[in-house]
PDB file of N, CA and C in Angstrom:
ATOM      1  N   UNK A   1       0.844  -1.164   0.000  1.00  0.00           N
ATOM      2  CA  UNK A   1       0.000   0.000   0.000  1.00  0.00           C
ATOM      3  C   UNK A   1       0.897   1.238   0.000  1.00  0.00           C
ATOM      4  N   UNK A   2       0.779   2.419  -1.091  1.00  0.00           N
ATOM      5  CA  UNK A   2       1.424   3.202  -1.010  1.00  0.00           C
ATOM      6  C   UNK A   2       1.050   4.441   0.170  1.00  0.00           C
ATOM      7  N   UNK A   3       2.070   5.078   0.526  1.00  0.00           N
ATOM      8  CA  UNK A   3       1.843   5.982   1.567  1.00  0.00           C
ATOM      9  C   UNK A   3       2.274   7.225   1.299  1.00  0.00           C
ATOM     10  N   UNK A   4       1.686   8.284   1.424  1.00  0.00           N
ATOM     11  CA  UNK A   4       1.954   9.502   0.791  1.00  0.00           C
ATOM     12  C   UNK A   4       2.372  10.406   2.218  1.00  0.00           C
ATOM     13  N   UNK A   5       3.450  11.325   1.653  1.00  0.00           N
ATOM     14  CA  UNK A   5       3.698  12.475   3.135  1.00  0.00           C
ATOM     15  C   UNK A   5       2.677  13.275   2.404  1.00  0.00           C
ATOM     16  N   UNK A   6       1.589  14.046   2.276  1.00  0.00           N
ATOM     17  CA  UNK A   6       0.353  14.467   2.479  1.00  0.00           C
ATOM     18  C   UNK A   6       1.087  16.113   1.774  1.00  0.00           C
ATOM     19  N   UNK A   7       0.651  16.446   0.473  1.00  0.00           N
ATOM     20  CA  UNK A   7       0.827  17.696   0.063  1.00  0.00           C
ATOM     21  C   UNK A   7       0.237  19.291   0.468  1.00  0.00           C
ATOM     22  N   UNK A   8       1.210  19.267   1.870  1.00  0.00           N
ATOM     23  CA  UNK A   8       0.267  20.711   2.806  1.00  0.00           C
ATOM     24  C   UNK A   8       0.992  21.725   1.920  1.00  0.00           C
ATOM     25  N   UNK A   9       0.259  22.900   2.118  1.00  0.00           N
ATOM     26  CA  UNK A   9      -0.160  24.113   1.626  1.00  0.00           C
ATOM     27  C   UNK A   9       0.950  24.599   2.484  1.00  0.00           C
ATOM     28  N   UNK A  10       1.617  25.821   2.382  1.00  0.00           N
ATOM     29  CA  UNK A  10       3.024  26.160   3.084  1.00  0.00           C
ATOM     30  C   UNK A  10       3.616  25.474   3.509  1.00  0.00           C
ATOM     31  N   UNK A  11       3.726  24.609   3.474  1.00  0.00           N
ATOM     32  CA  UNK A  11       4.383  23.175   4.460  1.00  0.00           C
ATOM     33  C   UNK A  11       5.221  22.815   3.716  1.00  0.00           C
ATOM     34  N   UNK A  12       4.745  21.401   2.685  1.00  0.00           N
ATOM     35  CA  UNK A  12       5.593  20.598   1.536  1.00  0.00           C
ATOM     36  C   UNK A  12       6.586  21.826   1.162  1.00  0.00           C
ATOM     37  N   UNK A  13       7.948  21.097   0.977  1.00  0.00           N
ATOM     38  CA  UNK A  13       8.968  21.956  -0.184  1.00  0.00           C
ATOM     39  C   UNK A  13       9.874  20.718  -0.392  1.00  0.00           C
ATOM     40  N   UNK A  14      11.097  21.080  -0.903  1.00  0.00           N
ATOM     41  CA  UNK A  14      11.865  20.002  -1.468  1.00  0.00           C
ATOM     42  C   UNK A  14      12.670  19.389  -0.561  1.00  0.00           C
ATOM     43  N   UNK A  15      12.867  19.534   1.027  1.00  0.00           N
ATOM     44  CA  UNK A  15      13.684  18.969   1.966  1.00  0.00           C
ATOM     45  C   UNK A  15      12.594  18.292   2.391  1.00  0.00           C
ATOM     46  N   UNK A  16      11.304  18.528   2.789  1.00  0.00           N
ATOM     47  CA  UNK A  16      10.532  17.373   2.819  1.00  0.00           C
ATOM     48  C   UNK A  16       9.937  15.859   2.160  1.00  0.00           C
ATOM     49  N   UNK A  17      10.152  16.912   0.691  1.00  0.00           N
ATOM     50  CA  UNK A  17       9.719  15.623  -0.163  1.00  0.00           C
ATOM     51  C   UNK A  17      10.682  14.878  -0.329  1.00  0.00           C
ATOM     52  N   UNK A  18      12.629  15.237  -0.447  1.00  0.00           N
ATOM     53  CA  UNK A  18      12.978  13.853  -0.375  1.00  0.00           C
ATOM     54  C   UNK A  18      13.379  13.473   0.614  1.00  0.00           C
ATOM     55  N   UNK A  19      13.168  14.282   1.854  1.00  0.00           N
ATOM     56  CA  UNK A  19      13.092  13.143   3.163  1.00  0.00           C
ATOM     57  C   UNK A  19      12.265  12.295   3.082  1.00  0.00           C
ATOM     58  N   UNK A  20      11.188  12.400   2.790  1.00  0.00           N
ATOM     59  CA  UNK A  20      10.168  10.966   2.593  1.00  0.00           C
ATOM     60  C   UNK A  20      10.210  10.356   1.562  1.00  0.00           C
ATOM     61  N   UNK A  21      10.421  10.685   0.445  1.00  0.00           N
ATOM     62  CA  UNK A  21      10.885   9.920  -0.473  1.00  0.00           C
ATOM     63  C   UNK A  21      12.534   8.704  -0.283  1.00  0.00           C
ATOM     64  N   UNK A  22      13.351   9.559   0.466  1.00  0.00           N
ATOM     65  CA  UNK A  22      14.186   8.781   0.915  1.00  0.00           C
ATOM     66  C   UNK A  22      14.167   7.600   2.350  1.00  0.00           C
ATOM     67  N   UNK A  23      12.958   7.631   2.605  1.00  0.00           N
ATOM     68  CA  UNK A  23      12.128   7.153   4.009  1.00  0.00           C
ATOM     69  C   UNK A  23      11.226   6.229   3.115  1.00  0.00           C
ATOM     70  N   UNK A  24      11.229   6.119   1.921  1.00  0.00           N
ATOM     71  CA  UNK A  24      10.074   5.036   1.227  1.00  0.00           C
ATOM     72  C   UNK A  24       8.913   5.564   1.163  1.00  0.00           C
ATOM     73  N   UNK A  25       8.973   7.121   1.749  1.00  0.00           N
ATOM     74  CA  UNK A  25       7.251   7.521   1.389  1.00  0.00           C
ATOM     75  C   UNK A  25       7.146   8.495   0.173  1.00  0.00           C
ATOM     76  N   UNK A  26       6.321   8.494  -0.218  1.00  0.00           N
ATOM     77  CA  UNK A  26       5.338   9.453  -1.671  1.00  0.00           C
ATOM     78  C   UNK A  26       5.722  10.584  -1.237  1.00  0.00           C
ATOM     79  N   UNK A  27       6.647  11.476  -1.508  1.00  0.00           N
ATOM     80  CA  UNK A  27       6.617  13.087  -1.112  1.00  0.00           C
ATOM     81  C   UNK A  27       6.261  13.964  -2.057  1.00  0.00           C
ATOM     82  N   UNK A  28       5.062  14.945  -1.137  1.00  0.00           N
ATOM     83  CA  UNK A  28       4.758  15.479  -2.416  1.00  0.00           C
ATOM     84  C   UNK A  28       4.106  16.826  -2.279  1.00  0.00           C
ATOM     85  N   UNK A  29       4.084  17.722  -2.807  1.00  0.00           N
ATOM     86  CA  UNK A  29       3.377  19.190  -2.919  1.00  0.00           C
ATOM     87  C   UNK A  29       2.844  19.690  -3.334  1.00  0.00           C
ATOM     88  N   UNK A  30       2.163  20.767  -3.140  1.00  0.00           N
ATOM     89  CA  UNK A  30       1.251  21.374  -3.849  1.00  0.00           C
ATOM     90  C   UNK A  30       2.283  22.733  -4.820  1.00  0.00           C
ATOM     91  N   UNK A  31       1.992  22.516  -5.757  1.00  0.00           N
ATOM     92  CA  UNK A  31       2.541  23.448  -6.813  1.00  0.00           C
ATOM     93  C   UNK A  31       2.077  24.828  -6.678  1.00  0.00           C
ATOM     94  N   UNK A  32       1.572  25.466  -5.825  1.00  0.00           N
ATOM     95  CA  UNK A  32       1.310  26.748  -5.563  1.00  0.00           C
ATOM     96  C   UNK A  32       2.050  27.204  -4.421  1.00  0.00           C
ATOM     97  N   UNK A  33       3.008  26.190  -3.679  1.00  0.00           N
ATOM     98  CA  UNK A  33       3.912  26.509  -2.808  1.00  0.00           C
ATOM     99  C   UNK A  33       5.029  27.240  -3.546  1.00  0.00           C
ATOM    100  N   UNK A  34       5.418  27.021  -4.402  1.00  0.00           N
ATOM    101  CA  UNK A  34       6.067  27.977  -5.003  1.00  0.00           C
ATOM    102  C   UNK A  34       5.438  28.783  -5.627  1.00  0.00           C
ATOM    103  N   UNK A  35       6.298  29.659  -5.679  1.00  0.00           N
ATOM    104  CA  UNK A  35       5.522  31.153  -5.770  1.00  0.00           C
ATOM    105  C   UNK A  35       5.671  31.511  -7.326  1.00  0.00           C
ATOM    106  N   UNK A  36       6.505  31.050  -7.624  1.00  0.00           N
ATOM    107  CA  UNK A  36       6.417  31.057  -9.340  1.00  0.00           C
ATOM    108  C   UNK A  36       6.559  30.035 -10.004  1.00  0.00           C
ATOM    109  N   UNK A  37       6.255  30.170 -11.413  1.00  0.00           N
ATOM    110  CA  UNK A  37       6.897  28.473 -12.049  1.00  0.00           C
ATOM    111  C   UNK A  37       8.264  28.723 -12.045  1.00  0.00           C
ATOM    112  N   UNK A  38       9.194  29.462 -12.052  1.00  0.00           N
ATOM    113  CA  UNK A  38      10.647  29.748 -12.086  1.00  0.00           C
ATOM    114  C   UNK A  38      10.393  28.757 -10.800  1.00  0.00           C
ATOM    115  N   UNK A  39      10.414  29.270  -9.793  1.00  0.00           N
ATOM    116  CA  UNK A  39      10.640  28.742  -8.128  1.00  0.00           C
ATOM    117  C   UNK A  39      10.232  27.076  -8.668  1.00  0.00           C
ATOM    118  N   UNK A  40       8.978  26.946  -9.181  1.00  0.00           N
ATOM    119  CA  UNK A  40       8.091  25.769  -9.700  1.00  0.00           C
ATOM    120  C   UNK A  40       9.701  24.617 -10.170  1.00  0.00           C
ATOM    121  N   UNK A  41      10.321  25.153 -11.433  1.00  0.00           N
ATOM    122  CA  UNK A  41      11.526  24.725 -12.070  1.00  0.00           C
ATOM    123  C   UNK A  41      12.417  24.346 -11.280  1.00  0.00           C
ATOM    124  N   UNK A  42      12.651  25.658 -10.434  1.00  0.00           N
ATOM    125  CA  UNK A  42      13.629  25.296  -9.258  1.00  0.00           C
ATOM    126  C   UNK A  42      13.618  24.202  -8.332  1.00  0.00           C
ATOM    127  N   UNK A  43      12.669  23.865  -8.195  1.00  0.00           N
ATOM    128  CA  UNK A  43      11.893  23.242  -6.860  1.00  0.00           C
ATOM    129  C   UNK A  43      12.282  21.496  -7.464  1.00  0.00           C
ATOM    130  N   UNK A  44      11.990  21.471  -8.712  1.00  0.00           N
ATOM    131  CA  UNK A  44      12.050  19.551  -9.572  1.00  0.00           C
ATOM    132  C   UNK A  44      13.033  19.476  -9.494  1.00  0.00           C
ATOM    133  N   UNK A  45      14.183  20.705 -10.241  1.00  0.00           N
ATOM    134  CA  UNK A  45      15.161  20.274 -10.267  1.00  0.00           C
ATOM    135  C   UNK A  45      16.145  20.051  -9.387  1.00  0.00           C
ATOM    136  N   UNK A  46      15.959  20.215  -7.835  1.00  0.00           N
ATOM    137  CA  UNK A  46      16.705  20.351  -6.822  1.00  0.00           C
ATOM    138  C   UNK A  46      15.988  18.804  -6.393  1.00  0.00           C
ATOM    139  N   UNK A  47      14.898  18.518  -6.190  1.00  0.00           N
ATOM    140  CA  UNK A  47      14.362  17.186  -6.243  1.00  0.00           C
ATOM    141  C   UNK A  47      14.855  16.306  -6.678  1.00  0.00           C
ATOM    142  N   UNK A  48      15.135  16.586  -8.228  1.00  0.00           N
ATOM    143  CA  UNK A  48      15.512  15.386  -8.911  1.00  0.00           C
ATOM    144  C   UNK A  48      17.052  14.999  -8.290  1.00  0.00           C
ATOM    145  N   UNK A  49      17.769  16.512  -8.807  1.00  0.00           N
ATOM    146  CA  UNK A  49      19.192  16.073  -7.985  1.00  0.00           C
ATOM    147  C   UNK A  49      19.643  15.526  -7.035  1.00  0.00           C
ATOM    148  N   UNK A  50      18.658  15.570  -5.698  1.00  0.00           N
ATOM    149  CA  UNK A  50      19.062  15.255  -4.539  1.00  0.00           C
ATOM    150  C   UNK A  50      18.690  13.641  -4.620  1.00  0.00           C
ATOM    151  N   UNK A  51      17.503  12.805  -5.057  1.00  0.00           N
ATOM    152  CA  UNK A  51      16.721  11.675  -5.490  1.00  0.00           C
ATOM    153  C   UNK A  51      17.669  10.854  -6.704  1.00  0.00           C
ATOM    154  N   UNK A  52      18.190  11.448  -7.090  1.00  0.00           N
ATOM    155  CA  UNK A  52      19.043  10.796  -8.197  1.00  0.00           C
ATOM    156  C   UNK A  52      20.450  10.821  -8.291  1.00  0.00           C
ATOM    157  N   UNK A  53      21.165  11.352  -7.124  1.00  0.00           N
ATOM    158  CA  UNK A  53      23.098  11.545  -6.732  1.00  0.00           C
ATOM    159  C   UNK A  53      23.272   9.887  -7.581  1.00  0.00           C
ATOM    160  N   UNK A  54      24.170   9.916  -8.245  1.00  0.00           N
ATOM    161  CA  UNK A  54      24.592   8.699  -8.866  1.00  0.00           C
ATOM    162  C   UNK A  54      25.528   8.098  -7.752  1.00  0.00           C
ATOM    163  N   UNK A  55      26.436   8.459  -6.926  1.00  0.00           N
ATOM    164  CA  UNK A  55      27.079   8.587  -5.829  1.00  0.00           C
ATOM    165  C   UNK A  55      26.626   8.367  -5.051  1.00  0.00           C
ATOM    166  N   UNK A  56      24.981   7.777  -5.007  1.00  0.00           N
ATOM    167  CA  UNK A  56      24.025   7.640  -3.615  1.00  0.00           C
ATOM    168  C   UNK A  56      23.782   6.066  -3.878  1.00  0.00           C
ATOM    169  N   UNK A  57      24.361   5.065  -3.113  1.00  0.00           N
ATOM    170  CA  UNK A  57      23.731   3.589  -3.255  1.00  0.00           C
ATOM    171  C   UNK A  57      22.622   3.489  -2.495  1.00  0.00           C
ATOM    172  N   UNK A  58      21.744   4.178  -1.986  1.00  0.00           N
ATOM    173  CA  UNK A  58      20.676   3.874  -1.662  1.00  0.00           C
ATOM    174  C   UNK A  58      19.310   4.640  -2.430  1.00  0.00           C
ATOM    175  N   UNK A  59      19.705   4.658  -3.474  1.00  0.00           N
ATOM    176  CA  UNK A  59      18.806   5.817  -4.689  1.00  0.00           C
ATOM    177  C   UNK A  59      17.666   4.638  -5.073  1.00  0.00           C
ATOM    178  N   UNK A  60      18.002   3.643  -5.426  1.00  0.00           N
ATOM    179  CA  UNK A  60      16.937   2.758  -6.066  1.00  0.00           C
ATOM    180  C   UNK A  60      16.103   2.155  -5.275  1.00  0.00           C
ATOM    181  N   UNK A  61      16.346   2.851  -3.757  1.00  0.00           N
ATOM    182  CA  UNK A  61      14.802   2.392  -2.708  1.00  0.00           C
ATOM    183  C   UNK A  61      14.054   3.374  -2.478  1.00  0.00           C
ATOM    184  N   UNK A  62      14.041   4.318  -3.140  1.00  0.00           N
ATOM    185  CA  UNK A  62      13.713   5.924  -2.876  1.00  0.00           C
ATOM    186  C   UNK A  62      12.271   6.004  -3.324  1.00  0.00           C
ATOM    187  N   UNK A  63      11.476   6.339  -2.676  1.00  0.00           N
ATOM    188  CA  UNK A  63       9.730   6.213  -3.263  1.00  0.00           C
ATOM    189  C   UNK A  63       9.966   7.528  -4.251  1.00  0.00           C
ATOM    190  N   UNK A  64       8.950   7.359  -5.166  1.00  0.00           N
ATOM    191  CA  UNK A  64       8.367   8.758  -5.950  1.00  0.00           C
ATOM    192  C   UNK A  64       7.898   9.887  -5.133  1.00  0.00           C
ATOM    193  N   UNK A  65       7.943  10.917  -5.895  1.00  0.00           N
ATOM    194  CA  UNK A  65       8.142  12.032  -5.092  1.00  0.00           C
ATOM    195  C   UNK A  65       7.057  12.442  -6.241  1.00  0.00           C
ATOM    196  N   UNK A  66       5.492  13.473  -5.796  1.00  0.00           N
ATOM    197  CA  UNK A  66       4.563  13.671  -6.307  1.00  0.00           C
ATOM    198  C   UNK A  66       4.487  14.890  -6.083  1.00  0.00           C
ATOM    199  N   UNK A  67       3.704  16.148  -7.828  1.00  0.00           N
ATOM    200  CA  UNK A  67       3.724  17.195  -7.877  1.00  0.00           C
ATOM    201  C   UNK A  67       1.954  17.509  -7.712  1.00  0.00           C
ATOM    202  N   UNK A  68       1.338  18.204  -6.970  1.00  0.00           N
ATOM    203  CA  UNK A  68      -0.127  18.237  -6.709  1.00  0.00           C
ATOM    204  C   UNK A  68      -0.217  19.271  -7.715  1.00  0.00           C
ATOM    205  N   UNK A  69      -1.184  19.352  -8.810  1.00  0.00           N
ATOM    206  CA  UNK A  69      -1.489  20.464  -9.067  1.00  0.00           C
ATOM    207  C   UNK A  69      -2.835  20.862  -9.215  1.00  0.00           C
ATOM    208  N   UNK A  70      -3.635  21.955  -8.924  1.00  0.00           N
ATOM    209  CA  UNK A  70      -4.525  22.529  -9.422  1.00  0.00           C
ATOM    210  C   UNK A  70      -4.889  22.757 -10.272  1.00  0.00           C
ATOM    211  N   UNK A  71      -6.249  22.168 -10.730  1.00  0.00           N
ATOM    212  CA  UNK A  71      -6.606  22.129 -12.118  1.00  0.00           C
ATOM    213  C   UNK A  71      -7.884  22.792 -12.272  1.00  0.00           C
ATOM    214  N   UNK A  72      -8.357  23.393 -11.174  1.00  0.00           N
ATOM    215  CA  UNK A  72      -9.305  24.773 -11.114  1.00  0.00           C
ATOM    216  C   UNK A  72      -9.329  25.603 -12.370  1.00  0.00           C
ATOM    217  N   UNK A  73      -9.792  25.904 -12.676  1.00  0.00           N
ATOM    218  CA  UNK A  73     -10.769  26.820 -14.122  1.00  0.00           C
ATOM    219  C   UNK A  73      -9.793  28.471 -13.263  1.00  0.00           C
ATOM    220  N   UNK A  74      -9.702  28.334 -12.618  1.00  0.00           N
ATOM    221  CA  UNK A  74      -8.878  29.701 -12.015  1.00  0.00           C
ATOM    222  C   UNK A  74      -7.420  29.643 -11.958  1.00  0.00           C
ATOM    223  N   UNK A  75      -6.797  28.531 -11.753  1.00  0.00           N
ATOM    224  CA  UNK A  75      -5.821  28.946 -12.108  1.00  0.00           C
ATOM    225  C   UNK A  75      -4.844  29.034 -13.222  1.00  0.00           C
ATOM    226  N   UNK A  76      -4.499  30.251 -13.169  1.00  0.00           N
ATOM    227  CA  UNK A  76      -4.105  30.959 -14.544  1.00  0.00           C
ATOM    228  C   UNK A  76      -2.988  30.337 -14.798  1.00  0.00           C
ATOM    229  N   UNK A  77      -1.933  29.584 -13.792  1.00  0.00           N
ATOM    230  CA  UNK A  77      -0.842  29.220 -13.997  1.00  0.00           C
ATOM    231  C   UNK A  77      -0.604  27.561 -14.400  1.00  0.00           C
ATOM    232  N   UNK A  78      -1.780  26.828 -14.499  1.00  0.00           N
ATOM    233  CA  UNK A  78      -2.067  25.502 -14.984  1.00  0.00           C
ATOM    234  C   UNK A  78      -0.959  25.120 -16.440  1.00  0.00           C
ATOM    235  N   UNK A  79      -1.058  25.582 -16.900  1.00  0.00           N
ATOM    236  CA  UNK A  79      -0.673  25.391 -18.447  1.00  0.00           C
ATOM    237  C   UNK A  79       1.101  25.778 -18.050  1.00  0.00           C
ATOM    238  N   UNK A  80       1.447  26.792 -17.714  1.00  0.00           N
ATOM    239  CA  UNK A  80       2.463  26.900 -17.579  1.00  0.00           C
ATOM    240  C   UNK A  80       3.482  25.698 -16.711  1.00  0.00           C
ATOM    241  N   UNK A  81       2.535  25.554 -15.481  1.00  0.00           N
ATOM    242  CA  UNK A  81       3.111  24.430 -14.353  1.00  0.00           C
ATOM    243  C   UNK A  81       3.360  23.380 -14.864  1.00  0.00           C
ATOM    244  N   UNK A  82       2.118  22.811 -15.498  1.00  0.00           N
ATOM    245  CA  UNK A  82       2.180  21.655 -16.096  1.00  0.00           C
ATOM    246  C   UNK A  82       3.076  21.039 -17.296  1.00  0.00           C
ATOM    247  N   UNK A  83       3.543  22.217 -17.787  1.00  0.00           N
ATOM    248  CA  UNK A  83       5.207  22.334 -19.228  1.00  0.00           C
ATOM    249  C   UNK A  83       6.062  22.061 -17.929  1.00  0.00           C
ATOM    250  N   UNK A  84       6.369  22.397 -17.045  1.00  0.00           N
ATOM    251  CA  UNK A  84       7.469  22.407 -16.217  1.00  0.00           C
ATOM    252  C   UNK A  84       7.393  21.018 -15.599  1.00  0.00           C
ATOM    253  N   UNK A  85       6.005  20.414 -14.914  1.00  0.00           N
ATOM    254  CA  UNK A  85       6.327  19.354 -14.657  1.00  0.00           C
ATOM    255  C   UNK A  85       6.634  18.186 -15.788  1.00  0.00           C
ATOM    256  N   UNK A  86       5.482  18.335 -16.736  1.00  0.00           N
ATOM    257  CA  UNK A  86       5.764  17.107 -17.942  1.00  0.00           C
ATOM    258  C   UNK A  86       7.242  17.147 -18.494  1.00  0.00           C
ATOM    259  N   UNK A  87       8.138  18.236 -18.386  1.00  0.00           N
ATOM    260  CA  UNK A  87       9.572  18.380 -18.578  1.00  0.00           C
ATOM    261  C   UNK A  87      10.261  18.024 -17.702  1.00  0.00           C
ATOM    262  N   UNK A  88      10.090  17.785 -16.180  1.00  0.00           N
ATOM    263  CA  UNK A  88      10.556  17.181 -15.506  1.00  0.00           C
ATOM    264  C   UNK A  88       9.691  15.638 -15.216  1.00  0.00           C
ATOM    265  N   UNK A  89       9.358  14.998 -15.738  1.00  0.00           N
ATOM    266  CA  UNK A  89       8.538  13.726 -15.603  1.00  0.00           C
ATOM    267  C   UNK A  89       8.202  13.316 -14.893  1.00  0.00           C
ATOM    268  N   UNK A  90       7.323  14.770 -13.680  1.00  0.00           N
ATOM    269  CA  UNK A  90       7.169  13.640 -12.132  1.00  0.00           C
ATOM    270  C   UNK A  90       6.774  12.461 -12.178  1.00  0.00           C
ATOM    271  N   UNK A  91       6.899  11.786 -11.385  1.00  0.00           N
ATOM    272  CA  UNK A  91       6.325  10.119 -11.404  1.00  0.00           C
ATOM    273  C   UNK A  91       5.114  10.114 -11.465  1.00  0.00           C
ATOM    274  N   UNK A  92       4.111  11.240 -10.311  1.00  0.00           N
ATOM    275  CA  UNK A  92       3.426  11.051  -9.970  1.00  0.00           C
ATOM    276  C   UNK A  92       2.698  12.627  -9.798  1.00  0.00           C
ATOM    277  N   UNK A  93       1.637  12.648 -10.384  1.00  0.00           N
ATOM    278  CA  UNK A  93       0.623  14.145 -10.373  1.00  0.00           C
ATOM    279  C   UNK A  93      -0.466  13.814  -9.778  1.00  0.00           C
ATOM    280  N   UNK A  94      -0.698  14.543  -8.958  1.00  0.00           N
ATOM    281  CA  UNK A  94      -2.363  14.479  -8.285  1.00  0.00           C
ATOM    282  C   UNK A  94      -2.684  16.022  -8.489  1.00  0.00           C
ATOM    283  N   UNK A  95      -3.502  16.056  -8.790  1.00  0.00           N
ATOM    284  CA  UNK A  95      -4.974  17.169  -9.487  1.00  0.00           C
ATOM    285  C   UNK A  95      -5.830  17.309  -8.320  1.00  0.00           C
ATOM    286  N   UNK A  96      -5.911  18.696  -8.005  1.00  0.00           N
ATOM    287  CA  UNK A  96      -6.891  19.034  -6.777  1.00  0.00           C
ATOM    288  C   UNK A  96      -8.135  19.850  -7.730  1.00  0.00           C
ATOM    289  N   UNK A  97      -8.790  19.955  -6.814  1.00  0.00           N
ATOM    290  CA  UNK A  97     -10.011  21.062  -7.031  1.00  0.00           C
ATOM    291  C   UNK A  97     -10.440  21.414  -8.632  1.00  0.00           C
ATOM    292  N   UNK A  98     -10.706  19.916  -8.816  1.00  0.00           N
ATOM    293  CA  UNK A  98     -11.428  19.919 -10.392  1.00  0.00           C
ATOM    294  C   UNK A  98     -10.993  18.407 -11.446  1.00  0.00           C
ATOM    295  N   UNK A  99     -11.585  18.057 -12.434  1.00  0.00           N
ATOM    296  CA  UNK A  99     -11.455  17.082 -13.202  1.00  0.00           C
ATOM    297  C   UNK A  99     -10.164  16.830 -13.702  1.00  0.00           C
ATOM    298  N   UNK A 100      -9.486  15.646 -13.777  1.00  0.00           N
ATOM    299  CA  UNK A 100      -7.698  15.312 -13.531  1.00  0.00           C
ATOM    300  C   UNK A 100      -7.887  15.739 -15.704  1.00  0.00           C
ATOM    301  N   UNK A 101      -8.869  15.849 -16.306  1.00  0.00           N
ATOM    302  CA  UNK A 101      -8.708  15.464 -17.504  1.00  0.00           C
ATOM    303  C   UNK A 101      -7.985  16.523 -18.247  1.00  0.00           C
ATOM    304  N   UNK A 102      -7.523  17.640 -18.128  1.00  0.00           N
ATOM    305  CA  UNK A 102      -6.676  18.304 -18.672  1.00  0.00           C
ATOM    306  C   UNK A 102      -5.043  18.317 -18.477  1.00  0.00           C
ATOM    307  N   UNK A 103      -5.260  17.285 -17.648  1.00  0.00           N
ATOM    308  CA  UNK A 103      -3.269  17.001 -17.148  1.00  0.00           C
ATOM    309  C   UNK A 103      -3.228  15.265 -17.836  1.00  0.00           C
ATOM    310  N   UNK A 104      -4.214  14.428 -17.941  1.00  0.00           N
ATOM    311  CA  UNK A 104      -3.992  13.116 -18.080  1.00  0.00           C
ATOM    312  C   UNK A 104      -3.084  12.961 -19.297  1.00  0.00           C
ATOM    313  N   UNK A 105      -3.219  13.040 -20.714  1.00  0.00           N
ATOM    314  CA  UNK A 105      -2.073  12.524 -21.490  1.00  0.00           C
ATOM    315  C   UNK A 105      -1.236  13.133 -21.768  1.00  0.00           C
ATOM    316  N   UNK A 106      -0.986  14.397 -21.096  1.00  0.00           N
ATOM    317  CA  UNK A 106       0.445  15.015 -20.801  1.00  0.00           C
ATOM    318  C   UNK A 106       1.098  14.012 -19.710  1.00  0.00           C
ATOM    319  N   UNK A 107       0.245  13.809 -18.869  1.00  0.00           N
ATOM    320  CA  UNK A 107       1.478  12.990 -17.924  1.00  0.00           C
ATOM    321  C   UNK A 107       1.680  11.359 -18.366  1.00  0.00           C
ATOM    322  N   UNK A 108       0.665  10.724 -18.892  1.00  0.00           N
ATOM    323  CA  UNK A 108       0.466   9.271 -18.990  1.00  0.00           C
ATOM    324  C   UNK A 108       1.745   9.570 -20.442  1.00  0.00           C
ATOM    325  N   UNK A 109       1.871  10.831 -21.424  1.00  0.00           N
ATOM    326  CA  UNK A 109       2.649  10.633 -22.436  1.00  0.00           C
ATOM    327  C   UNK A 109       4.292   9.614 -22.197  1.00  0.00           C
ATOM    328  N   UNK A 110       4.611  10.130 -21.187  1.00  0.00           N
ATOM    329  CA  UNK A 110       5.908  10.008 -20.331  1.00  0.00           C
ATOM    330  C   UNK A 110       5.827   9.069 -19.259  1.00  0.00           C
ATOM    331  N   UNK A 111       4.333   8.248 -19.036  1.00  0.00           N
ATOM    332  CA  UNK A 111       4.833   7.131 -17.840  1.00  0.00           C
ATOM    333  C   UNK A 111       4.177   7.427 -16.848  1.00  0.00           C
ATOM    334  N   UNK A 112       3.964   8.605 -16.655  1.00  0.00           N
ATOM    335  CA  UNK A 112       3.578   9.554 -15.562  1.00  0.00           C
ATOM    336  C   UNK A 112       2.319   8.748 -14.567  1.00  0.00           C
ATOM    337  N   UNK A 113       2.083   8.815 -13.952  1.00  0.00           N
ATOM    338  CA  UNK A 113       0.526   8.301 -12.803  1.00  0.00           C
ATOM    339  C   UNK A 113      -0.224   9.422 -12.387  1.00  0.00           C
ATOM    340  N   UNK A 114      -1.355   9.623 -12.795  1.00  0.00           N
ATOM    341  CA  UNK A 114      -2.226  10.568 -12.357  1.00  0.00           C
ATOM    342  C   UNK A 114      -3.218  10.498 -11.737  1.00  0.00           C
ATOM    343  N   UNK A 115      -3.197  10.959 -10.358  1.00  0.00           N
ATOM    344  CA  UNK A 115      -4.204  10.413  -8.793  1.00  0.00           C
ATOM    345  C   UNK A 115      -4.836  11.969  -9.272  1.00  0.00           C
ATOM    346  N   UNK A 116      -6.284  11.816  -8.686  1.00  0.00           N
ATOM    347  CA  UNK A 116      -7.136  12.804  -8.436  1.00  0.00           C
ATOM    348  C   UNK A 116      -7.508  12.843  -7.140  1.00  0.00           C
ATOM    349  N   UNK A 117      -7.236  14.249  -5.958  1.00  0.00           N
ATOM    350  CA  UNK A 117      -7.710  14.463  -5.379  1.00  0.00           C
ATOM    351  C   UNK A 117      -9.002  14.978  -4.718  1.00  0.00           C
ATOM    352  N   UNK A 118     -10.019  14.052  -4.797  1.00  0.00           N
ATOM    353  CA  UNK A 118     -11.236  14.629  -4.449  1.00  0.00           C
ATOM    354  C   UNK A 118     -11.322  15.266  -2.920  1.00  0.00           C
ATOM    355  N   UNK A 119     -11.713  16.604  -2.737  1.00  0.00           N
ATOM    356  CA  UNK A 119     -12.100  16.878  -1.407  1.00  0.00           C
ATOM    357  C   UNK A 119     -13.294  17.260  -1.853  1.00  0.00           C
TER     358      UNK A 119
END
């Protein structure tokens, strides 16, 4: 059963997600924690680096590390976020506050897993 560290709102950033990712859990955030998609860019690619040290023998027990995004009719920054993540290939996207169907074969293109968060 997979176990997720839970994508809080100011909370999640990238020392959390691969502490749990390096702990075997799902780390993961909400993409409006960063404050821009620049920060957005910043944020994978410091992820990926730290999750992928070739120099790290304990890399291939490392859970996926998951990007939450909002797929609300409001936010303006959807389209943009979503180039940044499908360029970084999160493993794993979960879609809050609206229908996952405008992120699905951008992420499934690349492998990707796409959870919908219903609240």
């Amino acid at each position: 059963m997979p176990l997720f560290a839970a994508p809080m709102f100011l909370i999640s950033g990238p020392d959390l997600v691969v502490a749990a990712c390096k702990a075997g859990i799902i780390g993961a955030f909400p993409t409006p924690n960063c404050r821009t998609t620049g920060d957005l860019e910043d944020w994978l690619a410091e992820i990926d680096r730290r999750l992928s040290d070739p120099q790290d023998p304990n890399r291939s027990s490392y859970a996926p590390y998951a990007a939450n995004l909002v797929v609300h009719s409001t936010n303006e920054r959807l389209p943009a976020d979503l180039d940044i993540v499908v360029r970084y290939q999160a493993p794993i996207v979960v879609t809050a506050l609206g229908s996952p169907a405008r992120v699905v074969d951008d992420v499934h293109s690349y492998g990707g897993i796409v959870l919908a968060d219903v609240n």
